[in-house]
N, C-alpha and C. Protein backbone atom coordinates (compact mmCIF):
# COMPACT_ATOMS: atom_id res chain seq x y z
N UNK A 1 -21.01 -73.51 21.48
CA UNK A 1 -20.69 -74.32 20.33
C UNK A 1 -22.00 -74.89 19.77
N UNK A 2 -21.98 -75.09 18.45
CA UNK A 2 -23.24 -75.24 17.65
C UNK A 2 -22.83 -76.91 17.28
N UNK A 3 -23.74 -77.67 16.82
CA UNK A 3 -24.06 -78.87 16.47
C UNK A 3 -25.17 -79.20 15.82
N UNK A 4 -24.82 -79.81 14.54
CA UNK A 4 -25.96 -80.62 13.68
C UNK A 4 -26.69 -81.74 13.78
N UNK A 5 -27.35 -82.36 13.92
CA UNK A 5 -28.10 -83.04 14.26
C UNK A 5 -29.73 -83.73 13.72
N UNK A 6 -30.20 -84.29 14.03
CA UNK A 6 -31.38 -84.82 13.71
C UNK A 6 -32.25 -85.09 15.36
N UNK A 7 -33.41 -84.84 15.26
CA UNK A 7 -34.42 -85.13 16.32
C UNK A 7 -34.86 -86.11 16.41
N UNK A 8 -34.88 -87.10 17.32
CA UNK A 8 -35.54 -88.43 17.14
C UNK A 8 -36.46 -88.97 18.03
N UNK A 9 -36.95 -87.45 18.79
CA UNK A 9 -38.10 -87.92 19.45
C UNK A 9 -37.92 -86.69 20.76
N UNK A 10 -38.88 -86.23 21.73
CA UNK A 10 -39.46 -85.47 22.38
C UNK A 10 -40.62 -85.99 23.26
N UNK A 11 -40.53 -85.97 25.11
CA UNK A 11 -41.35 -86.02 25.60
C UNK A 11 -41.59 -84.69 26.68
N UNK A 12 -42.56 -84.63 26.46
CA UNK A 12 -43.00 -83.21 27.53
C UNK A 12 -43.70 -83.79 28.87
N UNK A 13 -43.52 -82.83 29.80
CA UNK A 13 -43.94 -83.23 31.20
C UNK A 13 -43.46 -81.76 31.79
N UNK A 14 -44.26 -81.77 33.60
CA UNK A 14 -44.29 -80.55 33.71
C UNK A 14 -43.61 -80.97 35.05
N UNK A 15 -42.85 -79.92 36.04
CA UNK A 15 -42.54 -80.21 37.53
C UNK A 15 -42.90 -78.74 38.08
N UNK A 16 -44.11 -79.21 39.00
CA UNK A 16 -44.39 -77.99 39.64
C UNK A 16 -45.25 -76.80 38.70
N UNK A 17 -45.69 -77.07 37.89
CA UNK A 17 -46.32 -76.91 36.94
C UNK A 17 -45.94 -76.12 36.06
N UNK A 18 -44.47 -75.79 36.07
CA UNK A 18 -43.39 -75.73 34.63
C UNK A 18 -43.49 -76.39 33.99
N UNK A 19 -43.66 -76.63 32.32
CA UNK A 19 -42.89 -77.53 30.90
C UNK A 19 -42.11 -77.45 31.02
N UNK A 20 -41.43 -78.51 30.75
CA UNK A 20 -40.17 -78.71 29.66
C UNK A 20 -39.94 -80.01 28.92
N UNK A 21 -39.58 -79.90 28.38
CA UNK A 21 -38.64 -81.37 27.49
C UNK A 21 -38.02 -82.44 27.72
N UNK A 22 -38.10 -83.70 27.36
CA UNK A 22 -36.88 -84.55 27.06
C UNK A 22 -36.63 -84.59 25.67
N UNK A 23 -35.64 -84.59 24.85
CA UNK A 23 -35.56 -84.31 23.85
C UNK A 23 -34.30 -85.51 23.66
N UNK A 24 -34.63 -86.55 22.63
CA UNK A 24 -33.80 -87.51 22.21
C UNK A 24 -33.33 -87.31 20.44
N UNK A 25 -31.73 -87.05 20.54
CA UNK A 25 -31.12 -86.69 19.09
C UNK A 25 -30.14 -87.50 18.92
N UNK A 26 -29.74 -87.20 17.53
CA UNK A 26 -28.42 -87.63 17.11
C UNK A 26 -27.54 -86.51 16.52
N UNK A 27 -26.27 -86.37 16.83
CA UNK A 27 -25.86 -85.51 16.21
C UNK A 27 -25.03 -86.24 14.94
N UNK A 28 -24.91 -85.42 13.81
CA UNK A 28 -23.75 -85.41 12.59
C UNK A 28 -22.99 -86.34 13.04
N UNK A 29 -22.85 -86.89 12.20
CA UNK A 29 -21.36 -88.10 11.92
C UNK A 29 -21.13 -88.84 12.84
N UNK A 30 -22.29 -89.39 13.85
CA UNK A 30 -22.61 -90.53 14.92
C UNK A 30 -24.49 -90.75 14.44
N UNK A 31 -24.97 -91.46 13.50
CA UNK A 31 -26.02 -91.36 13.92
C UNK A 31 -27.08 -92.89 14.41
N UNK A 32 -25.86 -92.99 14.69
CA UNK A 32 -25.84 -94.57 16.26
C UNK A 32 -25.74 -94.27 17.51
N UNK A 33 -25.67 -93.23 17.93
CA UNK A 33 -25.77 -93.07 19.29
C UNK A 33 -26.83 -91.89 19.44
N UNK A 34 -27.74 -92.21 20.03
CA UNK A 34 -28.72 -91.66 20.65
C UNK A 34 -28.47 -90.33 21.74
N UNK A 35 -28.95 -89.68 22.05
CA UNK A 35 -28.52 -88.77 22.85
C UNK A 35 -29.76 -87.93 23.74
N UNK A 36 -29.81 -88.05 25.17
CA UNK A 36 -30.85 -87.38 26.09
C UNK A 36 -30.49 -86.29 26.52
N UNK A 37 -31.30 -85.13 26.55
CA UNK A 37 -30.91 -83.60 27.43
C UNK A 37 -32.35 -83.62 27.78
N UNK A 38 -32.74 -82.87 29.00
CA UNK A 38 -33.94 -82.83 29.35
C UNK A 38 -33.47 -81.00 29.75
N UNK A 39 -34.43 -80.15 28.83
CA UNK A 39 -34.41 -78.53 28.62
C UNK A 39 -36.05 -77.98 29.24
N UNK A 40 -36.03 -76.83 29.24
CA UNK A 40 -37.09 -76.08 29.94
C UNK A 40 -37.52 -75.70 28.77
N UNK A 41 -39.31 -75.40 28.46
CA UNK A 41 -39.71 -75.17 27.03
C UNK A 41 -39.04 -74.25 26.29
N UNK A 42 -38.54 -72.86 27.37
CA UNK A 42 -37.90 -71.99 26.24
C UNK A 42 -36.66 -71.89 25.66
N UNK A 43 -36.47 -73.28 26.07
CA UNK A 43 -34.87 -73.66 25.03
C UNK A 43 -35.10 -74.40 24.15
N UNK A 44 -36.32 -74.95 23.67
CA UNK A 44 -36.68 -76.05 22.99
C UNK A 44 -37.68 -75.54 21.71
N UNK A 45 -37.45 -75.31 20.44
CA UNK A 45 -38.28 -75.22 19.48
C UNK A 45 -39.59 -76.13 18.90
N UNK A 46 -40.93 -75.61 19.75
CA UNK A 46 -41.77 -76.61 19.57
C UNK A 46 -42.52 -76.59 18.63
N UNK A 47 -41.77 -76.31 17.76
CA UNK A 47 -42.37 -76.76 15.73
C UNK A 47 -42.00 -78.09 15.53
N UNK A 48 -40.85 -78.57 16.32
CA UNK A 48 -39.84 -79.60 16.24
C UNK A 48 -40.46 -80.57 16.46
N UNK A 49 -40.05 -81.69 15.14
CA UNK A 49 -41.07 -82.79 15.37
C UNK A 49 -39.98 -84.21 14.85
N UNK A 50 -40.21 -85.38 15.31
CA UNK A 50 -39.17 -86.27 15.15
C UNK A 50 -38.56 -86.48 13.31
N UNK A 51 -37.46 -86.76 12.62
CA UNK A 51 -36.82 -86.48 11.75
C UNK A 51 -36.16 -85.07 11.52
N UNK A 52 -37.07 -83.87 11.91
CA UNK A 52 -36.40 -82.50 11.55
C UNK A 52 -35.23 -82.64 11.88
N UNK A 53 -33.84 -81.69 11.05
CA UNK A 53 -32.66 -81.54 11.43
C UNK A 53 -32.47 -80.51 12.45
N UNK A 54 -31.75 -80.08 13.14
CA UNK A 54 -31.91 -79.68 14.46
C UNK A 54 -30.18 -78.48 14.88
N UNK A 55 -30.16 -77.69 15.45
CA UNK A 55 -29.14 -77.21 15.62
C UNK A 55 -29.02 -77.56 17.16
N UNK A 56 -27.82 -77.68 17.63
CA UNK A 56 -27.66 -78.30 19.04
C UNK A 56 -26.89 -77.09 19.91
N UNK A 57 -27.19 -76.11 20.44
CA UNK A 57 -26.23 -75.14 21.14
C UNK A 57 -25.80 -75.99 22.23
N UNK A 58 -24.38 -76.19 22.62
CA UNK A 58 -23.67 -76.93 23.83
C UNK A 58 -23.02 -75.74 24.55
N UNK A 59 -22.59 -75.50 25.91
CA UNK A 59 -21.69 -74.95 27.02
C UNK A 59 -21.14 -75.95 27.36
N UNK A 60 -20.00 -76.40 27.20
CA UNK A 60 -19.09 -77.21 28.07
C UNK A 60 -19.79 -78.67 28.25
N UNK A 61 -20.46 -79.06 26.81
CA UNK A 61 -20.76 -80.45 26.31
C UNK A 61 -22.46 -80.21 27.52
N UNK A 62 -22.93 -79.75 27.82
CA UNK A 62 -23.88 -79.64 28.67
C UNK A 62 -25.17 -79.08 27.21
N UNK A 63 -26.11 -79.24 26.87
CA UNK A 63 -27.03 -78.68 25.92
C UNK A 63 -27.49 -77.97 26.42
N UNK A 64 -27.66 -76.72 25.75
CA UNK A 64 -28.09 -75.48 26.48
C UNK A 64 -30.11 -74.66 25.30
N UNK A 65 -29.64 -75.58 24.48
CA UNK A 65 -30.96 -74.74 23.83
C UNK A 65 -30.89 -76.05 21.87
N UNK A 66 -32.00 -76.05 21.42
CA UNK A 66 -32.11 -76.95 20.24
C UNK A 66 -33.43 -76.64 19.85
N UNK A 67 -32.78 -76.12 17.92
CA UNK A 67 -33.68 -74.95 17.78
C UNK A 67 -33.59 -75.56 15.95
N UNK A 68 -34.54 -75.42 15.27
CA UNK A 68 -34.86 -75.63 13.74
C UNK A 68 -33.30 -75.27 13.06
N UNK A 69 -32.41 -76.26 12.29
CA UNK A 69 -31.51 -76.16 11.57
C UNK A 69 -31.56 -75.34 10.15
């Protein structure tokens, strides 16, 4: 399932000397609630910069990938 959204911020850090993301959004028609997924870089579009609108791929409300709208 797909979701609209806005980006409202991104921190990177590595474990074990993998990247990945924390990635803080809002999706469409809540944009009062804040929202955390922490993704591995290659689910994460790193053009993406805070304001861009954002597409949200979900599995079973779990974020699976968030990529340029």
């Amino acid at each position: 399932m797909e979701q609209s959204g806005t980006l409202e911020g991104v921190q990177r850090y590595t474990i074990h000397g993998s990247p990945y993301v924390r990635v803080f959004f809002t999706l469409e028609g809540d944009a009062e609630t804040v929202v955390q997924a922490q993704l591995p870089i290659e689910a994460f579009d790193e053009s993406l910069r805070p304001g861009d609108p954002i597409s949200v791929t979900m599995l079973m409300r779990t974020v699976m990938a968030v990529a340029r709208r």
